[in-house]
PDB file of N, CA and C in Angstrom:
ATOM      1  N   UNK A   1      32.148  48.728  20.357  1.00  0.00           N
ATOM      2  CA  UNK A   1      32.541  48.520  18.979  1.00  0.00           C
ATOM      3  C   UNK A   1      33.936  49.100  18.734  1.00  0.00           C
ATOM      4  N   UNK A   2      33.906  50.061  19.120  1.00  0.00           N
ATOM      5  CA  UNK A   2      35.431  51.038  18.659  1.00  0.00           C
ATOM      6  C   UNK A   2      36.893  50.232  19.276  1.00  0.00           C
ATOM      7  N   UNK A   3      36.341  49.796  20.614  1.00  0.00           N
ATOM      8  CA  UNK A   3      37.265  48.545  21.714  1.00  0.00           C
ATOM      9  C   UNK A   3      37.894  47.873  20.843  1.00  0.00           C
ATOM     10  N   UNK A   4      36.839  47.277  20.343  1.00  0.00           N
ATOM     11  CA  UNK A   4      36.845  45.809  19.525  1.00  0.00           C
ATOM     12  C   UNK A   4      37.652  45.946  18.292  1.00  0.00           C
ATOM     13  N   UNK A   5      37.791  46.783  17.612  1.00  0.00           N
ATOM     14  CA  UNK A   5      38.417  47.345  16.453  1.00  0.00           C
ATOM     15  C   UNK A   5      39.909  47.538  16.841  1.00  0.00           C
ATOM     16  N   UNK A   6      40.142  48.363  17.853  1.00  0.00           N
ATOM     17  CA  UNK A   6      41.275  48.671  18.471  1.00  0.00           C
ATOM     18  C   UNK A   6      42.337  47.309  18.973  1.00  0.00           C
ATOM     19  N   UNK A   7      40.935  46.114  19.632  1.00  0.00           N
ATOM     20  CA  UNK A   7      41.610  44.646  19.815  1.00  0.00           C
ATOM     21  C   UNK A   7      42.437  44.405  18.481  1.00  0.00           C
ATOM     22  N   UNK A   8      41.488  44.308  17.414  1.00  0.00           N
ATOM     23  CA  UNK A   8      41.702  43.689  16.010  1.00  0.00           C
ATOM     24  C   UNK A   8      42.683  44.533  15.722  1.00  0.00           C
ATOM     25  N   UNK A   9      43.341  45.604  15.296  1.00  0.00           N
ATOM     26  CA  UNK A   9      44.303  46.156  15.143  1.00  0.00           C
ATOM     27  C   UNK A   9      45.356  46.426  15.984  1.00  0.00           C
ATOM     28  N   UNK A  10      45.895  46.076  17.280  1.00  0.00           N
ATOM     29  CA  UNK A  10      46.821  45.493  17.918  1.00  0.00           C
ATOM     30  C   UNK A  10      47.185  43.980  17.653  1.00  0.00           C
ATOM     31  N   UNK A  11      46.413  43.370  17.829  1.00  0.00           N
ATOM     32  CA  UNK A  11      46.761  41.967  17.007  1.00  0.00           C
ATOM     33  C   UNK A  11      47.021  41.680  15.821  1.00  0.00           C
ATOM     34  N   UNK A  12      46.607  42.683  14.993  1.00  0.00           N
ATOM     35  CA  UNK A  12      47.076  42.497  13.287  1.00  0.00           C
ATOM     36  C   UNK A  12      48.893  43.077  13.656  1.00  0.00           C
ATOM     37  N   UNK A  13      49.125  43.976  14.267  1.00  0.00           N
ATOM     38  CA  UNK A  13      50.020  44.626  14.412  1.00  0.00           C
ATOM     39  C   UNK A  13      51.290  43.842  14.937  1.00  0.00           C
ATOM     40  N   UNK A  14      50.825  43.294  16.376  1.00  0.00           N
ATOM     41  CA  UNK A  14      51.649  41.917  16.842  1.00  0.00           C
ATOM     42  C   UNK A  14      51.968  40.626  15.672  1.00  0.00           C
ATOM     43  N   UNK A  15      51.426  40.307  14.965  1.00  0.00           N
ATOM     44  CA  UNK A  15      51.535  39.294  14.023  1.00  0.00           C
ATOM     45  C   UNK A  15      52.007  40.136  12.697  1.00  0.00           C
ATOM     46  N   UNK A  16      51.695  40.913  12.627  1.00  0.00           N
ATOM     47  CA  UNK A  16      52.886  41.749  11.536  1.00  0.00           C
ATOM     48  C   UNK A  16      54.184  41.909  11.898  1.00  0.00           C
ATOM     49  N   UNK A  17      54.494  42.244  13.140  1.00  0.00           N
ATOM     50  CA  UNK A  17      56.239  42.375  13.481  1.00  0.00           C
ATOM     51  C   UNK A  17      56.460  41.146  13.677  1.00  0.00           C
ATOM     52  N   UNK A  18      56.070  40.272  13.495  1.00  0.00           N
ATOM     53  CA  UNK A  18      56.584  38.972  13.574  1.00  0.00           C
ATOM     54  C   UNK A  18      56.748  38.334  12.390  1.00  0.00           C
ATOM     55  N   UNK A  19      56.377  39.091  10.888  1.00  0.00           N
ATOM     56  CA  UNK A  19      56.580  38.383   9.736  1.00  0.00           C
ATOM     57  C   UNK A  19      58.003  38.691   9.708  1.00  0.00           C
ATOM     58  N   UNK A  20      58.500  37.760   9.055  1.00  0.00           N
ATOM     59  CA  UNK A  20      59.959  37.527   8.611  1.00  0.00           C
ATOM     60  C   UNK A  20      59.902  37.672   7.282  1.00  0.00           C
ATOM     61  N   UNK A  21      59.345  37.734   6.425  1.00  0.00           N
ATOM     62  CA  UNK A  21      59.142  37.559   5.029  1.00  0.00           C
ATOM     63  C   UNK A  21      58.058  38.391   4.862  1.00  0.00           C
ATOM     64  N   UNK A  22      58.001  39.836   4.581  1.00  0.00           N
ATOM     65  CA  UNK A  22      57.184  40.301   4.386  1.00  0.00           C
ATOM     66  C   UNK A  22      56.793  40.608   2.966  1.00  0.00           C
ATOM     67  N   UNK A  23      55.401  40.533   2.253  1.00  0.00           N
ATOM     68  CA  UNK A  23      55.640  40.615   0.826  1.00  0.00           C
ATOM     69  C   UNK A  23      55.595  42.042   0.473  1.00  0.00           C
ATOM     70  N   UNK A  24      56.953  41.722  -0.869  1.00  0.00           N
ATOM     71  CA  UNK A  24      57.823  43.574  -1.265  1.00  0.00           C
ATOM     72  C   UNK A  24      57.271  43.595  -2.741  1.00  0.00           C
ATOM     73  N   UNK A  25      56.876  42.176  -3.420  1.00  0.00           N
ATOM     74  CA  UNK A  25      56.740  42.557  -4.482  1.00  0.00           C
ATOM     75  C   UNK A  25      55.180  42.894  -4.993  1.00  0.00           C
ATOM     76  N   UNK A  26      55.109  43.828  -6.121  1.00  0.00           N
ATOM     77  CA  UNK A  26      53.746  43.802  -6.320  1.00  0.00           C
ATOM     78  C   UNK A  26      53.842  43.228  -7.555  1.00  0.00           C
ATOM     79  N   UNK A  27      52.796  43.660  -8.593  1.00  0.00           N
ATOM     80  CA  UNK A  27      52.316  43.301  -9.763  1.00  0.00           C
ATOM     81  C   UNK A  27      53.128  42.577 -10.637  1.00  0.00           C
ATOM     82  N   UNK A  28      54.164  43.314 -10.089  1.00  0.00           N
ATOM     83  CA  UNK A  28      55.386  43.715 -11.600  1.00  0.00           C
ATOM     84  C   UNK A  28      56.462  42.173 -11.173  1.00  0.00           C
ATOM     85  N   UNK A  29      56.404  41.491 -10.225  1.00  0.00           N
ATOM     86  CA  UNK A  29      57.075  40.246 -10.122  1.00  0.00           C
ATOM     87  C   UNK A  29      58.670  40.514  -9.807  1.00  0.00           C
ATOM     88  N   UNK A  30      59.356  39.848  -9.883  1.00  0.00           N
ATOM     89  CA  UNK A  30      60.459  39.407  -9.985  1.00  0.00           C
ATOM     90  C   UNK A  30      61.715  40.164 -10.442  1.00  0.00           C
ATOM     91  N   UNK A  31      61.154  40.128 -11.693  1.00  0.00           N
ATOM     92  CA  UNK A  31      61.095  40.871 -12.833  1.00  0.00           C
ATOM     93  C   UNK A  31      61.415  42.488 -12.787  1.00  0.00           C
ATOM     94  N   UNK A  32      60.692  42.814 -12.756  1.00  0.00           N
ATOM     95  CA  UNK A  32      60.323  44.143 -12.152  1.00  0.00           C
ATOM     96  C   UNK A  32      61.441  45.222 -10.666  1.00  0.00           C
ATOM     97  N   UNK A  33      61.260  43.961 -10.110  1.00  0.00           N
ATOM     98  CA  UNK A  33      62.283  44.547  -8.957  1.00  0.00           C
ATOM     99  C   UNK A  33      63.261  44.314  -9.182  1.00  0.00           C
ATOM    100  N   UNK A  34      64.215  43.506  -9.829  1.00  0.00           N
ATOM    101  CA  UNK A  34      65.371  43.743 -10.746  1.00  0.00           C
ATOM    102  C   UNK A  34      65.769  44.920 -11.408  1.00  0.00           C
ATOM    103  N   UNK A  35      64.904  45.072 -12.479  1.00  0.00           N
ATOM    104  CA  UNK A  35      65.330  46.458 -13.103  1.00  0.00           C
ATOM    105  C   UNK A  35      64.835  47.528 -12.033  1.00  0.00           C
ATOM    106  N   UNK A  36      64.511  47.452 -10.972  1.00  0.00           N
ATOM    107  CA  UNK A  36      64.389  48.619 -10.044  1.00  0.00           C
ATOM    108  C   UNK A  36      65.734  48.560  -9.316  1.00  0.00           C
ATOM    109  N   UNK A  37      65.712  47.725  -8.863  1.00  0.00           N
ATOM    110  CA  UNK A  37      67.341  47.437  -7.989  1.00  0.00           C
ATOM    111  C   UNK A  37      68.615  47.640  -8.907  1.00  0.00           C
ATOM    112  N   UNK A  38      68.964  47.214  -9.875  1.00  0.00           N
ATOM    113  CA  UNK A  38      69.924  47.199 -10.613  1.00  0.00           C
ATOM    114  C   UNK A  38      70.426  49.152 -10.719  1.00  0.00           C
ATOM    115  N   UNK A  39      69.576  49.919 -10.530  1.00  0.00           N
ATOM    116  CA  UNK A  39      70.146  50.799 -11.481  1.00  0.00           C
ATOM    117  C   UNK A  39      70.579  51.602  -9.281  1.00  0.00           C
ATOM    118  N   UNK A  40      70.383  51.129  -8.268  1.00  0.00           N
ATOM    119  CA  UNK A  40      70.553  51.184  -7.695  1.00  0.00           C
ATOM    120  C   UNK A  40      72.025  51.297  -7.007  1.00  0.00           C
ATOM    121  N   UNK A  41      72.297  49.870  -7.645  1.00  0.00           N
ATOM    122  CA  UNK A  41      73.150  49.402  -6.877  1.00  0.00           C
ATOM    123  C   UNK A  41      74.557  49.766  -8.014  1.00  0.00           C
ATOM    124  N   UNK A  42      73.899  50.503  -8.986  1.00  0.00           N
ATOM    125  CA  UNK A  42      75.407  50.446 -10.329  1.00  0.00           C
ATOM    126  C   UNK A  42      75.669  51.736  -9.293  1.00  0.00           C
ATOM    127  N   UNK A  43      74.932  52.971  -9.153  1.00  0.00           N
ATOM    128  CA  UNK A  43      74.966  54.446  -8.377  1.00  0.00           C
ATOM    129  C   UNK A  43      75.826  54.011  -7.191  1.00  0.00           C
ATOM    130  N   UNK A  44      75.507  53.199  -6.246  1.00  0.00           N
ATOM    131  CA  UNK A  44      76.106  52.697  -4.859  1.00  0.00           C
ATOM    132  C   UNK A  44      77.429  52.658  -5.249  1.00  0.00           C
ATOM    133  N   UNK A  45      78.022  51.486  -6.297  1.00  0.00           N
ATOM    134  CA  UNK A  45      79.208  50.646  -6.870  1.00  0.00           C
ATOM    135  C   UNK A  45      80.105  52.294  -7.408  1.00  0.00           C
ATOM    136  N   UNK A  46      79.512  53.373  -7.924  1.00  0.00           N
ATOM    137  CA  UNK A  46      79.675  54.572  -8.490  1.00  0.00           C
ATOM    138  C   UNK A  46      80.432  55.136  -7.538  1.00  0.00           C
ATOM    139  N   UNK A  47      79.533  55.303  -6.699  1.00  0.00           N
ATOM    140  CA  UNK A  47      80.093  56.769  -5.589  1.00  0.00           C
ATOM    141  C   UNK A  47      80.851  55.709  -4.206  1.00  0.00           C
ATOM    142  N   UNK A  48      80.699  54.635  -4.203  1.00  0.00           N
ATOM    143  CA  UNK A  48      81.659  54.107  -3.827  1.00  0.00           C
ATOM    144  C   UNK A  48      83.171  54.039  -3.880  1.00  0.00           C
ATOM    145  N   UNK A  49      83.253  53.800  -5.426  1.00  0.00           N
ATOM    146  CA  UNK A  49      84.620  53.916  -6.453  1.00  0.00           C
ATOM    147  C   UNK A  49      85.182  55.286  -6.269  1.00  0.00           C
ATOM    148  N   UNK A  50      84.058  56.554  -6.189  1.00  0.00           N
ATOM    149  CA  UNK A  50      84.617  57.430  -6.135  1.00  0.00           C
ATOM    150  C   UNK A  50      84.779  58.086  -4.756  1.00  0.00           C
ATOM    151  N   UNK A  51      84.626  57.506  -3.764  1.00  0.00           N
ATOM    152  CA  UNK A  51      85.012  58.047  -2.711  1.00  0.00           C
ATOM    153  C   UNK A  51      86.538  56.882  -2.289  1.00  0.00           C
ATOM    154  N   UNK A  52      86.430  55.894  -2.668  1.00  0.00           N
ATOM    155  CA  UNK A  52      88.084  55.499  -2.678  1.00  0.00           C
ATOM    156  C   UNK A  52      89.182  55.944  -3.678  1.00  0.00           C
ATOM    157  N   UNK A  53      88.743  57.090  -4.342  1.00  0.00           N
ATOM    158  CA  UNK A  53      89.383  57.456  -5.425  1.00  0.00           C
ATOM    159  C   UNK A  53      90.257  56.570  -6.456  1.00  0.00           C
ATOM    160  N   UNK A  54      89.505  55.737  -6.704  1.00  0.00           N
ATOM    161  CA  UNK A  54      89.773  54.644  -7.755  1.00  0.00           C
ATOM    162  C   UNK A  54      89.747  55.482  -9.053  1.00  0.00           C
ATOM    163  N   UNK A  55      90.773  55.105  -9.956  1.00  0.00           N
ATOM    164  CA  UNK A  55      90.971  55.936 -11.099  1.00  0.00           C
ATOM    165  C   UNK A  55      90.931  55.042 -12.283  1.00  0.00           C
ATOM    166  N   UNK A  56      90.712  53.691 -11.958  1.00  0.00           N
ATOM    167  CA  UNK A  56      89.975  53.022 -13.507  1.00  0.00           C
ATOM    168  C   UNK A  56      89.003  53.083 -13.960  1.00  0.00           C
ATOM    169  N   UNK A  57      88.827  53.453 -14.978  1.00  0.00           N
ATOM    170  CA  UNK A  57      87.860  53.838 -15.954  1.00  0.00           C
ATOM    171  C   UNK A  57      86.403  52.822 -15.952  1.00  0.00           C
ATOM    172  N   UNK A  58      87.203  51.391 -15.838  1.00  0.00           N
ATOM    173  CA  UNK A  58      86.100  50.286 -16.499  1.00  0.00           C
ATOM    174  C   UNK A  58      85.034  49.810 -14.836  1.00  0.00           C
ATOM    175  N   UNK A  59      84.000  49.691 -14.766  1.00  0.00           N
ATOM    176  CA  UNK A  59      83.795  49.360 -12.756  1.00  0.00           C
ATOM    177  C   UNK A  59      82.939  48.049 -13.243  1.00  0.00           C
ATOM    178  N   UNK A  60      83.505  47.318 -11.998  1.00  0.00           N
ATOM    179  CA  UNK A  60      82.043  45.896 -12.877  1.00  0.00           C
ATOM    180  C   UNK A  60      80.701  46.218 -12.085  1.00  0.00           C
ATOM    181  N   UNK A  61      80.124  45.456 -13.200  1.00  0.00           N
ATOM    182  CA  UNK A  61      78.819  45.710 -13.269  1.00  0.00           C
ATOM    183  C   UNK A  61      78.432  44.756 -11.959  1.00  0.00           C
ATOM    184  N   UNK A  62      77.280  45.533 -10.895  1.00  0.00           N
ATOM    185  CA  UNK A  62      76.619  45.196 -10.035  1.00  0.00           C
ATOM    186  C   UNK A  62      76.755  43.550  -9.991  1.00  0.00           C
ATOM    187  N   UNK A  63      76.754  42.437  -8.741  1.00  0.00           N
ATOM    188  CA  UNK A  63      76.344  41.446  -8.749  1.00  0.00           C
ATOM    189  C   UNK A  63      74.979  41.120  -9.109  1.00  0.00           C
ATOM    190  N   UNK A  64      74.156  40.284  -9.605  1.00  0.00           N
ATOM    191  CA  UNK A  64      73.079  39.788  -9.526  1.00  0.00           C
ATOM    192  C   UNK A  64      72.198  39.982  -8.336  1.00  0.00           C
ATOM    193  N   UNK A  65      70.883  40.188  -8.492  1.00  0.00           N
ATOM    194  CA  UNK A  65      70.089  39.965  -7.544  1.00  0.00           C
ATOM    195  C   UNK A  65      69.682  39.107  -7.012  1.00  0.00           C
ATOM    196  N   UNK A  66      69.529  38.799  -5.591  1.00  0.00           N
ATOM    197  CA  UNK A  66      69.019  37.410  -5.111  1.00  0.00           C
ATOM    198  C   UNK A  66      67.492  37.283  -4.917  1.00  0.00           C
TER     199      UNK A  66
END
C-alpha cells in the first residue's frame, strides 16, 4: 500500500513539472490579482527611479497587467 502511494505521488509530481500554465489564481479572479500586483510593481518602478537617481518628481504609473 505505502509503494503504491509513493507510485501515485511521483507521477502526480512528473505531470506537475510539466504544467506550463499552472493555476495562480484563486477565488478573488482576475480582479483581485491586479490590485495585488499593481501596488508591486509602482514599489519596483520606485526604487528603481531611485537607484538611477532620477530627480523628477512625476514617475508613470506601472504598465497594465497582462
Amino acid at each position: 500500500m505505502f509503494n503504491f502511494l509513493q507510485d501515485v505521488q511521483k507521477k502526480a509530481q512528473v505531470i506537475q513539472k510539466q504544467n506550463t500554465a499552472p493555476h495562480v489564481l484563486s477565488h478573488g479572479g482576475y480582479k483581485y490579482l491586479e490590485q495585488k500586483l499593481m501596488p508591486e510593481k509602482t514599489k519596483k518602478k520606485l526604487e528603481e527611479a531611485a537607484q538611477s537617481g532620477s530627480t523628477e518628481a512625476v514617475i508613470d504609473p506601472p504598465s497594465p497587467i497582462r
